[in-house]
Protein backbone atom coordinates (compact mmCIF):
# COMPACT_ATOMS: atom_id res chain seq x y z
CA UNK A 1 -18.94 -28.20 39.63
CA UNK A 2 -18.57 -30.90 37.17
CA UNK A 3 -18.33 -28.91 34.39
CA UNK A 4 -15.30 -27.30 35.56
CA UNK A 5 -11.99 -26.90 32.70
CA UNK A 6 -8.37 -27.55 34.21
CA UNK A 7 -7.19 -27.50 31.24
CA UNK A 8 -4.59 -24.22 30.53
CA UNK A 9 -5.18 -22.13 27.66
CA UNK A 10 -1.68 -19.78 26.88
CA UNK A 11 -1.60 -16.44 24.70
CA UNK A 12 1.59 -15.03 24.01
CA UNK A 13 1.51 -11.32 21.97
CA UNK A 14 4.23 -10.20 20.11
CA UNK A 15 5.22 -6.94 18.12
CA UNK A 16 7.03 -6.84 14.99
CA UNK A 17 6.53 -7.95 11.83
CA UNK A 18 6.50 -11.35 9.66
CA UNK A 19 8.80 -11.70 6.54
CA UNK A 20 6.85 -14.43 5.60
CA UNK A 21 3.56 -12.75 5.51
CA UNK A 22 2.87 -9.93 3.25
CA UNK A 23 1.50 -6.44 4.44
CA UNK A 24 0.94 -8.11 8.23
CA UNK A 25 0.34 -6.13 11.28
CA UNK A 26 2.95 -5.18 13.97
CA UNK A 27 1.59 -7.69 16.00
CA UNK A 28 1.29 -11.15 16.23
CA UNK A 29 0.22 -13.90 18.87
CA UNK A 30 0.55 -17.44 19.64
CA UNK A 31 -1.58 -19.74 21.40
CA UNK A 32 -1.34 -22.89 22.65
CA UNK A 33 -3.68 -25.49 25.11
CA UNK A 34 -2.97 -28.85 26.70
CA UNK A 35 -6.47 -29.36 26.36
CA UNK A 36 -7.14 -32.54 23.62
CA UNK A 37 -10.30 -33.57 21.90
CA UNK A 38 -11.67 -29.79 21.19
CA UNK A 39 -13.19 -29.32 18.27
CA UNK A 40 -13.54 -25.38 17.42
CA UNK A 41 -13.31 -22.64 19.01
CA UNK A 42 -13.68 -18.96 18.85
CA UNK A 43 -10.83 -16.87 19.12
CA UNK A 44 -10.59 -12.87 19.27
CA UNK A 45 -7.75 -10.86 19.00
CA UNK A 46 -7.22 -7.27 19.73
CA UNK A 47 -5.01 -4.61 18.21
CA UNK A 48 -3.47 -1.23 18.73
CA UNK A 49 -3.86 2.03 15.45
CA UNK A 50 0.04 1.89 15.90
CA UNK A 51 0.20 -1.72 14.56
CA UNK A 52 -1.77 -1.38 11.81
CA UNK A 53 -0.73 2.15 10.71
CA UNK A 54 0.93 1.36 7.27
CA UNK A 55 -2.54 -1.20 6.24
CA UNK A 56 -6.27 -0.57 5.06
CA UNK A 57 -8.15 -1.69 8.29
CA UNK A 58 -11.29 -2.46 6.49
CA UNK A 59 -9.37 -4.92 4.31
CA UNK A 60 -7.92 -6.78 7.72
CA UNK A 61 -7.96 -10.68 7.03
CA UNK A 62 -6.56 -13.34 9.94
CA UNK A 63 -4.43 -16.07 9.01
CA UNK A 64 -3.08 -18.72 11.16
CA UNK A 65 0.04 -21.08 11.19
CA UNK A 66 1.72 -23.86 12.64
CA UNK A 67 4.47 -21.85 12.79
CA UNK A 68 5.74 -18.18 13.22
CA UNK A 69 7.63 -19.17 9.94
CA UNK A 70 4.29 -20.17 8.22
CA UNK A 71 3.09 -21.57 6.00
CA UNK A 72 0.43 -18.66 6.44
CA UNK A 73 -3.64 -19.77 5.92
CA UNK A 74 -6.42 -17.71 5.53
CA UNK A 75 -9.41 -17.80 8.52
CA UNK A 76 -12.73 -17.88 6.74
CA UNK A 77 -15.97 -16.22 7.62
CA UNK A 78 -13.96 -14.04 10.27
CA UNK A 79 -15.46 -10.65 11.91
CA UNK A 80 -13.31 -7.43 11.76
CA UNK A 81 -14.82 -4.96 14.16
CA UNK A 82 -12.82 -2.06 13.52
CA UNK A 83 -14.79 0.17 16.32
CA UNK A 84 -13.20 -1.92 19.01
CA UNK A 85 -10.25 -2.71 16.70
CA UNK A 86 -10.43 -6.46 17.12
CA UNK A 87 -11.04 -9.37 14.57
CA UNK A 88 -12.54 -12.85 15.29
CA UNK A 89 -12.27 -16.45 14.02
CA UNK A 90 -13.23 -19.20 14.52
CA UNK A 91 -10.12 -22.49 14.35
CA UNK A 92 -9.94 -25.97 14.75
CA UNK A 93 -6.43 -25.71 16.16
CA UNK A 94 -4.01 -23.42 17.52
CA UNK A 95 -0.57 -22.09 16.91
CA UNK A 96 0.48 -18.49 15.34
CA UNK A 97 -2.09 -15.44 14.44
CA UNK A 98 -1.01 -12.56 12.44
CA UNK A 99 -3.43 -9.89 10.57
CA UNK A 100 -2.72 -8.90 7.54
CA UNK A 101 -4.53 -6.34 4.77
CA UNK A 102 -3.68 -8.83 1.40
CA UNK A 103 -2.61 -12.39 0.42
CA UNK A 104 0.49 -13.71 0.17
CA UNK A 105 1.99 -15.74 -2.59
CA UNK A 106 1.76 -18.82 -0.27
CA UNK A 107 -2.07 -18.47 0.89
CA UNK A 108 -3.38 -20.84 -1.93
CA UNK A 109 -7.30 -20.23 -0.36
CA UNK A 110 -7.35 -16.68 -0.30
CA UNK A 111 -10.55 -14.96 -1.44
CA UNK A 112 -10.90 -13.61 -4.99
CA UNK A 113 -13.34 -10.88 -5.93
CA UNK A 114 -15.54 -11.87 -9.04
């Protein structure tokens, strides 16, 4: 039909850590499109009890750079569903995704607690 999408959407998953992102997951991905003019979309991403081990699931955040190198930015409004061990987003653009249980000394918009 009309409505159908040739555009390619590419995930790449990756284990090990980031240096430039403090307490992150053993896991991180990158995704990329040649698709242009998108506005938002909704991304989830899935991890294993291994890759988190060492970090306070409840307190999983998602961050998102241009780069694997950062600089690191905090998702707002995401959805942790630690059941089915996944957390959502929702971006304006793509690049790197790493989880991570606390800010980082670069991540200017973190969340404070009042």
């Amino acid at each position: 039909g009309s409505n159908v999408s040739l555009q390619a959407v590419t995930l790449n998953r990756s284990n090990g850590t980031l240096s430039n992102l403090t307490d992150s997951a053993n896991v991180y991905w990158e995704v990329t499109t040649d698709r242009t003019g998108w506005s938002g979309a909704d991304l989830t991403f899935k991890y294993l009890d291994s890759e988190i081990a060492s970090l306070t699931e409840a307190d999983l955040r998602l961050f998102q750079a241009p780069a694997a190198s950062g600089p690191w930015t905090l998702i707002a409004g995401t959805t942790l569903d630690q059941n089915r061990n996944q957390i959502t987003g929702n971006v304006s653009s793509f690049g790197f995704f790493a989880i991570a249980d606390s800010p980082t000394a670069s991540t200017e918009d973190w969340m404070t607690l009042e």
